[in-house]
Protein backbone atom coordinates (compact mmCIF):
# COMPACT_ATOMS: atom_id res chain seq x y z
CA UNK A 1 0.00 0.00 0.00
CA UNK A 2 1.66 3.71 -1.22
CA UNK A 3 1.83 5.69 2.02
CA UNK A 4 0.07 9.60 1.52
CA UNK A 5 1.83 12.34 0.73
CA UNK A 6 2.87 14.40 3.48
CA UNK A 7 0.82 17.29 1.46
CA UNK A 8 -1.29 17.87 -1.27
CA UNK A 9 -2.56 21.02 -2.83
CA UNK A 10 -5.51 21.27 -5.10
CA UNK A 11 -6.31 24.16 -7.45
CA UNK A 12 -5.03 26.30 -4.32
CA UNK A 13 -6.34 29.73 -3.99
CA UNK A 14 -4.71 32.30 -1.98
CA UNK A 15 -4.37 36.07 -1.26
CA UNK A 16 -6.12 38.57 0.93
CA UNK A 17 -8.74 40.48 0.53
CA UNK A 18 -8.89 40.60 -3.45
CA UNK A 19 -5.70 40.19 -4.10
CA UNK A 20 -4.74 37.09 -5.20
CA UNK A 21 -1.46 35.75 -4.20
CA UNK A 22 -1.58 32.30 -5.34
CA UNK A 23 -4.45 31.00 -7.74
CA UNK A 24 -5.28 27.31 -9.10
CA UNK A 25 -1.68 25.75 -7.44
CA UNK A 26 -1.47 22.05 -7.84
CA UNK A 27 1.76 20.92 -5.56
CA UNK A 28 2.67 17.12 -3.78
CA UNK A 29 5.35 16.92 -0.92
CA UNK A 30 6.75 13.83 -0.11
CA UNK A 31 8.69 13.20 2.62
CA UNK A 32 12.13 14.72 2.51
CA UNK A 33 13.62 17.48 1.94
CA UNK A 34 12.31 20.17 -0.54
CA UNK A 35 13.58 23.58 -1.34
CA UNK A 36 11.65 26.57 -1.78
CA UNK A 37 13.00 29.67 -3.84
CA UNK A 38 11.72 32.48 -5.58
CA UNK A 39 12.04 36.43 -5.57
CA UNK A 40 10.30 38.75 -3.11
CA UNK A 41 6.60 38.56 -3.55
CA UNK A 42 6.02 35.29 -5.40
CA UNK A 43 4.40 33.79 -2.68
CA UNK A 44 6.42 31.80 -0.43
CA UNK A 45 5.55 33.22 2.93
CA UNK A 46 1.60 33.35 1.67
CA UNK A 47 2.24 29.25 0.80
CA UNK A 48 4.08 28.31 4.05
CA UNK A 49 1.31 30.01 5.93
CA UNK A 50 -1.85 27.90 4.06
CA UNK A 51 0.44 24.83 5.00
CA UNK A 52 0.89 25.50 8.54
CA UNK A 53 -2.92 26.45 8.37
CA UNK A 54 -2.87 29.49 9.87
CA UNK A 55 -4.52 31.42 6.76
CA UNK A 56 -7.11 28.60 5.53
CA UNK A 57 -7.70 28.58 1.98
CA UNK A 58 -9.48 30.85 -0.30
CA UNK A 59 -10.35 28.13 -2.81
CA UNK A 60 -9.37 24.49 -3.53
CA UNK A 61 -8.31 21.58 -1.25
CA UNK A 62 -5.95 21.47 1.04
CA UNK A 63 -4.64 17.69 2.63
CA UNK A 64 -2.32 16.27 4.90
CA UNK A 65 -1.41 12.76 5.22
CA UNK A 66 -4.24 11.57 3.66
CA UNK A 67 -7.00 13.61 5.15
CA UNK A 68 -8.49 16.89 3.93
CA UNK A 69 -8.77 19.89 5.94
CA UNK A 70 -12.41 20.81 5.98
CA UNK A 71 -12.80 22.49 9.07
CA UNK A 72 -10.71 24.61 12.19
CA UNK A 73 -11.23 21.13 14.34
CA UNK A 74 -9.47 19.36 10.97
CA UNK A 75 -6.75 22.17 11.18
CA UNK A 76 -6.31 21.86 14.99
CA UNK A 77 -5.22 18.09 14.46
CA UNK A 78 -2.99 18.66 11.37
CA UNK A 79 -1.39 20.95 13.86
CA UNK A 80 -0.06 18.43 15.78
CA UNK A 81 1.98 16.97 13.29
CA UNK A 82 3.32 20.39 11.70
CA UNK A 83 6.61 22.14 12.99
CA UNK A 84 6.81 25.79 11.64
CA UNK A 85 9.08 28.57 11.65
CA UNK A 86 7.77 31.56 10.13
CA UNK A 87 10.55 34.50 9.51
CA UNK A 88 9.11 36.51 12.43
CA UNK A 89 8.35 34.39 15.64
CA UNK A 90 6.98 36.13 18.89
CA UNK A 91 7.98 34.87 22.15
CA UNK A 92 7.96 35.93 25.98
CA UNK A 93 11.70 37.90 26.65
CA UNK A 94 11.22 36.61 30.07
CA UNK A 95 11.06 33.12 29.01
CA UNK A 96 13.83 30.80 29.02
CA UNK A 97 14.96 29.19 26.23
CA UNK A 98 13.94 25.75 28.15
CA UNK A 99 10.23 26.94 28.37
CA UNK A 100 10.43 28.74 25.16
CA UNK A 101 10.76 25.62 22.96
CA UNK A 102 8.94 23.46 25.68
CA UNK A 103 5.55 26.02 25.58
CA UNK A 104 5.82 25.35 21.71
CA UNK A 105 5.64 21.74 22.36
CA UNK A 106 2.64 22.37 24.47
CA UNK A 107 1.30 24.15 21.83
CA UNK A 108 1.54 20.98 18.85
CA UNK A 109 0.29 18.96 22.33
CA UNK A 110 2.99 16.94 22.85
CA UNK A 111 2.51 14.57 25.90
CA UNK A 112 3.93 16.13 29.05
CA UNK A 113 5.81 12.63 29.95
CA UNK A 114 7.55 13.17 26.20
CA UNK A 115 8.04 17.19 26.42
CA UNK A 116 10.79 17.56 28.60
CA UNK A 117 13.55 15.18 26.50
CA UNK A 118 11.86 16.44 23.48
CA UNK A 119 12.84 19.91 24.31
CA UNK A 120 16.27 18.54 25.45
CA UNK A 121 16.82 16.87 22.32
CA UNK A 122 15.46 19.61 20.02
CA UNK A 123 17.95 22.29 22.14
CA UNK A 124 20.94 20.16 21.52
CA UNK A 125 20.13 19.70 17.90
CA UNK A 126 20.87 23.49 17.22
CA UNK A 127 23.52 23.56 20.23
CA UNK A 128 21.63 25.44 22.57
CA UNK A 129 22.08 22.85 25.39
CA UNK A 130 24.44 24.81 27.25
CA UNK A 131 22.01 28.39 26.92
CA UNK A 132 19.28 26.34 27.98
CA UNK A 133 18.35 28.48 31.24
CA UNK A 134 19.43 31.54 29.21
CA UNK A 135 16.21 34.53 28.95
CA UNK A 136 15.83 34.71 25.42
CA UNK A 137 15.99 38.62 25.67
CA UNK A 138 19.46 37.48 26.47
CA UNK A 139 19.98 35.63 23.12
CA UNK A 140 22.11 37.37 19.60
CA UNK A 141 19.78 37.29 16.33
CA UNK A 142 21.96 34.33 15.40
CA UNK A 143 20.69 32.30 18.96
CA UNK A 144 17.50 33.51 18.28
CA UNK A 145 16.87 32.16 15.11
CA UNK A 146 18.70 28.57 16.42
CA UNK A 147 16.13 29.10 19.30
CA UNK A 148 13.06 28.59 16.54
CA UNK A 149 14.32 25.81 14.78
CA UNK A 150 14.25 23.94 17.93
CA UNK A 151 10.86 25.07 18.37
CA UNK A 152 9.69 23.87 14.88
CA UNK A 153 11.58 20.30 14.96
CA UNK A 154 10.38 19.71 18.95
CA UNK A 155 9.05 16.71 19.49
CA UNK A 156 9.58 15.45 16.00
CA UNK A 157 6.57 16.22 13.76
CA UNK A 158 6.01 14.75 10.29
CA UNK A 159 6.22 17.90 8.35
CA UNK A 160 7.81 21.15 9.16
CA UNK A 161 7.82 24.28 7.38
CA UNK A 162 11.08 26.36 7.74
CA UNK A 163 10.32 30.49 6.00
CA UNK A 164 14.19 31.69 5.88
CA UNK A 165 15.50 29.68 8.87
CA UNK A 166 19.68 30.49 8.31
CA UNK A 167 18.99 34.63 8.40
CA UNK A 168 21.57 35.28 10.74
CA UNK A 169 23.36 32.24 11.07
CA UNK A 170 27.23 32.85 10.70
CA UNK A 171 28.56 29.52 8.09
CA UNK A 172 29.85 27.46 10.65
CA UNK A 173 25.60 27.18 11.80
CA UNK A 174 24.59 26.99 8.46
CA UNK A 175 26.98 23.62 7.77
CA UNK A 176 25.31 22.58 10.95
CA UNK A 177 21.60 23.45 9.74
CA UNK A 178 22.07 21.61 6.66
CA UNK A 179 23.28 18.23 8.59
CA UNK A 180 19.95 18.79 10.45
CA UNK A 181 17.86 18.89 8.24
CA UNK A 182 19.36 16.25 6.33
CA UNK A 183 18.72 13.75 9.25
CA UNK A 184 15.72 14.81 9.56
CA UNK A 185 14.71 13.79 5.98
CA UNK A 186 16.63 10.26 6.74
CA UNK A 187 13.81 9.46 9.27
CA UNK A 188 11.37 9.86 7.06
CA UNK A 189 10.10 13.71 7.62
CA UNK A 190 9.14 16.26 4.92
CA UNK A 191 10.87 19.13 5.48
CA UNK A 192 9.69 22.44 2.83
CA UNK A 193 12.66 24.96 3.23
CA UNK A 194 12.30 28.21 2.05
CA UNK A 195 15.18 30.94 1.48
CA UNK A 196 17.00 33.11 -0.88
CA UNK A 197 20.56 31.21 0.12
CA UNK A 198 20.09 29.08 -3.26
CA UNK A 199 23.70 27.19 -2.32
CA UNK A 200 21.63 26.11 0.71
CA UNK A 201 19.28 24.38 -1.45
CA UNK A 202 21.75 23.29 -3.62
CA UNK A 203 23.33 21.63 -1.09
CA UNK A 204 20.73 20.29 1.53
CA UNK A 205 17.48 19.43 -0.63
CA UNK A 206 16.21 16.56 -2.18
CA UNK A 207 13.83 18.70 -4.31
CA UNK A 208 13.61 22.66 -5.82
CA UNK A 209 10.47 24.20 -6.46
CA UNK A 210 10.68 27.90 -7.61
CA UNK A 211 7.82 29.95 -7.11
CA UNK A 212 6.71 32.97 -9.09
CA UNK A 213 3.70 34.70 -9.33
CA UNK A 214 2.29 32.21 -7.15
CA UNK A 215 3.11 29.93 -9.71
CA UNK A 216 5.69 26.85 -9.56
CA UNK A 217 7.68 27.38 -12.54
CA UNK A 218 10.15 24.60 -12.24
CA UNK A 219 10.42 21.50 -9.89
CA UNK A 220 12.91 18.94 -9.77
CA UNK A 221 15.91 17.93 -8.37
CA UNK A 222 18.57 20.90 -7.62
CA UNK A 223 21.07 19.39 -10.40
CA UNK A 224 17.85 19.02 -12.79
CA UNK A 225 17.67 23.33 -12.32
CA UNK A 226 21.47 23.72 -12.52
CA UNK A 227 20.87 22.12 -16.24
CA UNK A 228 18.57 24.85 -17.08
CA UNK A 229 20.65 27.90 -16.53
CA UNK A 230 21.56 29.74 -20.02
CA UNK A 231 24.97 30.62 -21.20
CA UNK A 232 24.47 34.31 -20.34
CA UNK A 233 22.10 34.13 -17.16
CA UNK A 234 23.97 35.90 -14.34
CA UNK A 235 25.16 34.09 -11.21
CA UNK A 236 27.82 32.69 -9.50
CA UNK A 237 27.14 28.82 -9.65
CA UNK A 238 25.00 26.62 -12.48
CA UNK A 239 22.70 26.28 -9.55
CA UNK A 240 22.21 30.06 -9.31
CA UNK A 241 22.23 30.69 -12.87
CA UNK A 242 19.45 28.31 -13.62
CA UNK A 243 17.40 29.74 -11.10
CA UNK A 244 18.07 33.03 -12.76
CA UNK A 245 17.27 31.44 -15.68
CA UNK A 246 14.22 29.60 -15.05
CA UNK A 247 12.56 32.88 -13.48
CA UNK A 248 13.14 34.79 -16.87
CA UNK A 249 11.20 32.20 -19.19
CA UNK A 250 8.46 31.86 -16.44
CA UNK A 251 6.93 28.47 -17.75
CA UNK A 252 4.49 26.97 -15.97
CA UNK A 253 5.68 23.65 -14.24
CA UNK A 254 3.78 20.12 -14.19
CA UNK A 255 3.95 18.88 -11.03
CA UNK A 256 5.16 15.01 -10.45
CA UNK A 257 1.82 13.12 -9.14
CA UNK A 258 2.02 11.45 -5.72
């Protein structure tokens, strides 16, 4: 028996108010590791959001593992299973960064009995062990940002949504990121990374999609994009010049079935 995808979009509709962000988007994530790039306004944040449910959708279906979300009390339960880091995360200054990334796994309701080495594990996954008791008013941008990751990966749910998680890491974090989520992947959780660090991509995911217009205009592998780039696109890598590349001729993907 084929297991569900970890998501699947039908003719998505998106936007606020009337203004349409995303219209008619077809898109399957498997488990894994998929990358998610595209210039300023194409849509990413507005797509990570419908997948973490916190904006439900204007039109068209949206599923997780298998079951459609049809209601808030489908949405609470899909939130169970759904890490997310959006680029801007509130949080109490007072807080620790113990309780911080423990009151998130209260949040996705993970047993009390399982929360506290969750949160232990999840800290030392980003190395934030030893700033465990730390305020997080107390923490750089850089320990900050580690500081949600843990959040979103705590207690180890199926699919988690990452909206420009390296923004102030320094590279030495970054290599570390990457060997994260690549783990993560290994036991068998979709991970949907977005970012404008395309040699992040390049070097962590399984799978590109690049988003414009609230389209996807290319998916595939990240060596299947570097292919595409054109003699003269600019960049500094294949990788980069094929996104560059892709983005000018703006054709329409077809997305791989589940």
């Amino acid at each position: 028996m084929l297991q569900a995808p970890a998501v699947r979009l039908t003719s998505l509709t998106q936007g606020y108010g009337d203004r349409r962000i995303i219209e008619d988007l077809d898109l399957c994530l498997q488990p894994g590791v998929t990358g998610l790039l595209g210039p300023n306004g194409a849509g990413k944040t507005t797509l990570l959001r419908t997948l973490a449910t916190i904006a439900p959708p204007q039109d068209g279906t949206l599923e997780f593992f298998g079951t459609v979300v049809r209601s808030e009390r489908d949405a609470r339960r899909a939130r169970r299973r759904i890490g997310y880091l959006p680029q801007d995360f509130g949080y109490y200054p007072a807080f620790s960064v113990t309780e911080f990334v423990r009151y998130c796994a209260w949040l996705r309701e993970v047993p009390d009995k399982e929360a506290g080495p969750a949160t232990e594990k999840a800290l030392a996954a980003v190395g934030l062990a030893d700033r465990a008791p730390d305020r997080m008013k107390s923490l750089s941008g850089g320990m900050l940002r580690r500081a949600g990751i843990a959040a979103a990966i705590v207690g180890s749910p199926a699919l988690i949504l990452l909206d420009e998680p390296t923004v102030g890491l320094d590279p030495a974090q970054r290599l570390d990121f990457r060997d994260l989520i690549r783990s993560l992947a290994r036991e068998g959780t979709a991970v949907l990374l977005s970012t404008h660090l395309v040699e992040d991509v390049g070097a962590a995911c399984d799978t590109v999609l690049v988003l414009k217009d609230g389209q996807v205009v290319h998916s595939g592998p990240p060596q299947q994009l570097a292919r595409q780039a054109a003699p003269a696109a600019p960049g500094d890598s294949p990788l980069e010049r094929g996104y560059m590349t892709v983005l000018g001729t703006h054709r329409p993907a077809r997305e791989t079935a589940c």
